[in-house]
Every structure is written in C-alpha cells, then in structure tokens.
N, C-alpha and C. Protein backbone atom coordinates (compact mmCIF):
# COMPACT_ATOMS: atom_id res chain seq x y z
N UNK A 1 -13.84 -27.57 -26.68
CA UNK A 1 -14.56 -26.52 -25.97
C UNK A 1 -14.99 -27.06 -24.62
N UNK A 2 -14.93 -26.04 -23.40
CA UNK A 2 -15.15 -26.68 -22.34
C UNK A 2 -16.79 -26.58 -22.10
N UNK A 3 -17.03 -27.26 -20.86
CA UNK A 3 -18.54 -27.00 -20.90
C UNK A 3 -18.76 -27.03 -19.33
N UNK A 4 -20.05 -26.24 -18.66
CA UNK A 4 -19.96 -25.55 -17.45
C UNK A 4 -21.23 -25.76 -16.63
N UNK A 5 -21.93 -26.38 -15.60
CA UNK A 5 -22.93 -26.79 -15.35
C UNK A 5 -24.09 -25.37 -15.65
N UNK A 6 -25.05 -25.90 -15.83
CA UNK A 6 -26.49 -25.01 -16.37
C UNK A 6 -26.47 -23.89 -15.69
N UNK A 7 -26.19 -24.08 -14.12
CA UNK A 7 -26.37 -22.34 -13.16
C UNK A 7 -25.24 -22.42 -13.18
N UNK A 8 -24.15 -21.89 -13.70
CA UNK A 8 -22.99 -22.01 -13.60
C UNK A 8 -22.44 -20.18 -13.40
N UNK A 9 -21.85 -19.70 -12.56
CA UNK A 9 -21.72 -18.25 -12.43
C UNK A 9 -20.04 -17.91 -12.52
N UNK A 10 -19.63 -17.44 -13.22
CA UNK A 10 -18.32 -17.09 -13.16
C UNK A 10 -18.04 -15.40 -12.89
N UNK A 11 -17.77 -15.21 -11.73
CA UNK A 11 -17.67 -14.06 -10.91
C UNK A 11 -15.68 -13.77 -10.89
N UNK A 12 -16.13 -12.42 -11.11
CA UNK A 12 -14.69 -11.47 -10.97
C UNK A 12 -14.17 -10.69 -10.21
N UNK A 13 -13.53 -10.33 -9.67
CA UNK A 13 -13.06 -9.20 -8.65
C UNK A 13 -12.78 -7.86 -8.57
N UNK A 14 -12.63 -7.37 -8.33
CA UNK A 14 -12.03 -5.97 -8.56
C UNK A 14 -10.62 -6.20 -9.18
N UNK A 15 -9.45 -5.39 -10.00
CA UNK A 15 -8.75 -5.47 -10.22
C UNK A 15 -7.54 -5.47 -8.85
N UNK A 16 -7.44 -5.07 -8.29
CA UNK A 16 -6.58 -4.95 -6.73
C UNK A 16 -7.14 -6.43 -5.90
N UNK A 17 -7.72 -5.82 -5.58
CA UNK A 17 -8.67 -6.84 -4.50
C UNK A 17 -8.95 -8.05 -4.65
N UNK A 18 -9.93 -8.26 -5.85
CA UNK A 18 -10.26 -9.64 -6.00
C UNK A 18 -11.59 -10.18 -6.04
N UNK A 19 -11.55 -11.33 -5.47
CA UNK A 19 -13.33 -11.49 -5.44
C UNK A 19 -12.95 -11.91 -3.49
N UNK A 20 -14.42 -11.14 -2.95
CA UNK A 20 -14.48 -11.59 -1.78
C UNK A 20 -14.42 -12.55 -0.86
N UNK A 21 -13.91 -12.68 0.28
CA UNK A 21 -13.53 -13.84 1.05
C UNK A 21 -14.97 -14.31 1.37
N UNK A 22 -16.21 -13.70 1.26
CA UNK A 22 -17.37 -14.18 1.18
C UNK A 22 -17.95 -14.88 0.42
N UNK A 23 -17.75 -14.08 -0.93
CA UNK A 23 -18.05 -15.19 -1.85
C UNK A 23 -17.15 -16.19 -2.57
N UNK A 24 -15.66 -15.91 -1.93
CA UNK A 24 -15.16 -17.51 -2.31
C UNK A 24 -15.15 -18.68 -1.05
N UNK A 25 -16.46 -18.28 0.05
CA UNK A 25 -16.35 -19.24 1.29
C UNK A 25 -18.07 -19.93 0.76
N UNK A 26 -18.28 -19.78 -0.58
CA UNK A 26 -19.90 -19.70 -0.78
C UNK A 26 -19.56 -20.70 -1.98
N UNK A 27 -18.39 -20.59 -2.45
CA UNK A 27 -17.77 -21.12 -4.16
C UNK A 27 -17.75 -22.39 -3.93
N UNK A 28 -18.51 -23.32 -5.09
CA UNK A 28 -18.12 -24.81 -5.48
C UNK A 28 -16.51 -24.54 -5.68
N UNK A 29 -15.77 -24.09 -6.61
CA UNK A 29 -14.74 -24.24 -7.29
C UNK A 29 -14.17 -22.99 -7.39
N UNK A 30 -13.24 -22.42 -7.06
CA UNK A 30 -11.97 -21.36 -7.82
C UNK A 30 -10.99 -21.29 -8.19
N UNK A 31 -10.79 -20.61 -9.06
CA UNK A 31 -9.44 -20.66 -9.91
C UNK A 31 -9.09 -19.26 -9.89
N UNK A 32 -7.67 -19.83 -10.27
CA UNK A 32 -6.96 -18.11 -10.06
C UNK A 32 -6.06 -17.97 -11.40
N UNK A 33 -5.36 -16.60 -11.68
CA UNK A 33 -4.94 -16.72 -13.03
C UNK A 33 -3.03 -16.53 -12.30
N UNK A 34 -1.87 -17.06 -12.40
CA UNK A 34 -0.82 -16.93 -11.82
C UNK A 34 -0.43 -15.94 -12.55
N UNK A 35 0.39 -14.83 -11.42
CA UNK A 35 1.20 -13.79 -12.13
C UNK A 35 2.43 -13.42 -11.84
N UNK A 36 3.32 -12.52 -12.65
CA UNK A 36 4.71 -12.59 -12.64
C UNK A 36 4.44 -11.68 -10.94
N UNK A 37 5.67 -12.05 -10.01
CA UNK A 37 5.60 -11.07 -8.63
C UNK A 37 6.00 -9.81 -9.58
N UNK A 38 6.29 -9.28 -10.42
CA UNK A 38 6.28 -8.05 -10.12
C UNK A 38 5.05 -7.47 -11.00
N UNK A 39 3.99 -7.99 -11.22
CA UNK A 39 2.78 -7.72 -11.47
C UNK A 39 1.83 -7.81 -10.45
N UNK A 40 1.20 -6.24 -10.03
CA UNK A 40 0.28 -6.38 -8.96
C UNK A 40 -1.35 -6.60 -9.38
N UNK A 41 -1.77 -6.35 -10.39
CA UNK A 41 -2.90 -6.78 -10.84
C UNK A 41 -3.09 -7.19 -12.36
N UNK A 42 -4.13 -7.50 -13.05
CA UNK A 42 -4.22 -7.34 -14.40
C UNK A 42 -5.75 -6.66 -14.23
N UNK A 43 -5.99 -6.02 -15.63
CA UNK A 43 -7.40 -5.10 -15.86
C UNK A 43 -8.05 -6.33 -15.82
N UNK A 44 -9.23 -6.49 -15.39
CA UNK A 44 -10.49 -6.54 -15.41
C UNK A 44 -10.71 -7.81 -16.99
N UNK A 45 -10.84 -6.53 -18.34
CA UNK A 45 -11.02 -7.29 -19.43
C UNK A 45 -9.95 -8.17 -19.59
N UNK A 46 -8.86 -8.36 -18.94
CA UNK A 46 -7.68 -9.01 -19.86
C UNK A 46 -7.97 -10.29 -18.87
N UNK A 47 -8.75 -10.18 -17.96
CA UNK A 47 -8.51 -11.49 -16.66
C UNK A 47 -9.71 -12.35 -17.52
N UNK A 48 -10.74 -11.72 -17.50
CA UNK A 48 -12.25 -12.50 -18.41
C UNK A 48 -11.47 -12.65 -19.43
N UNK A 49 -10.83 -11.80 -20.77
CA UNK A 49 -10.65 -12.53 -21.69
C UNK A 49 -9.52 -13.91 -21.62
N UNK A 50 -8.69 -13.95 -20.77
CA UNK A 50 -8.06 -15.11 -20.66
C UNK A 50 -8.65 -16.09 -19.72
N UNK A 51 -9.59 -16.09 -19.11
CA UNK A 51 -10.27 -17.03 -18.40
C UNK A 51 -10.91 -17.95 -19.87
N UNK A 52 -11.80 -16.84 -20.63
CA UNK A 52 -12.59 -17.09 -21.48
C UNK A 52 -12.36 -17.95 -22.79
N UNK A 53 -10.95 -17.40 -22.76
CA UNK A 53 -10.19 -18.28 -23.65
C UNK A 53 -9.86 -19.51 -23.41
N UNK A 54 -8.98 -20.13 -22.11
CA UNK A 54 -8.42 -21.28 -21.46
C UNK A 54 -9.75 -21.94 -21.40
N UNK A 55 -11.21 -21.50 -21.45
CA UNK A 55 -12.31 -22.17 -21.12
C UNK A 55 -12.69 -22.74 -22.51
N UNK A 56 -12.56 -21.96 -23.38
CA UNK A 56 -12.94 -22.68 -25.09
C UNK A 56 -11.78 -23.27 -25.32
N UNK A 57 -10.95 -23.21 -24.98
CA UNK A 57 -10.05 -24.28 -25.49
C UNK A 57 -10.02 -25.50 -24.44
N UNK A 58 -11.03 -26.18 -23.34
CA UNK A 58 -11.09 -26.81 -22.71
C UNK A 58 -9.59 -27.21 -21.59
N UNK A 59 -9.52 -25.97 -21.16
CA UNK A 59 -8.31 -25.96 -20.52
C UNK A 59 -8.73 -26.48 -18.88
C-alpha cells in the first residue's frame, strides 16, 4: 500500500480539460494517466478509481 504525505491533496480535472495550468504551476508532483490516441478523455470516476487503485497497490 502506498502512503502520501499528511496534507497531501490529490486534485482532478474536468474530464476534457484537465486540471489547470494554475494549479499544476502550484503542484509538488503530477502524474498523468496515458491514453490510447484515439481516446479523448476518460469519466471522471474511472480516472480516481484507477489512480486509487495504482496508489494501494504502491504503484
């Protein structure tokens, strides 16, 4: 299981868009999830639940 400093904030984007060029110029760390080119976004829940996952499995 992974583990994540105490204030630790994991912020999401809009499905299109993303998370802002503001608040990733503010970010310790980002990560992105890679997608096939002919996929223009993924929903919302499916991006948290696979973040959420790769994170308990100390990915």
């Amino acid at each position: 299981k992974g583990s994540l400093p105490p204030h630790a904030i994991l912020a999401f984007g809009a499905e299109r868009e993303g998370v802002s060029r503001e608040l990733i110029s503010k970010s310790d760390h980002c990560v992105s999830i890679p997608m096939s080119p002919s996929v223009s976004s993924l929903n919302l829940a499916t991006a948290v639940s696979a973040v959420l996952y790769a994170w308990r499995l100390g990915l």
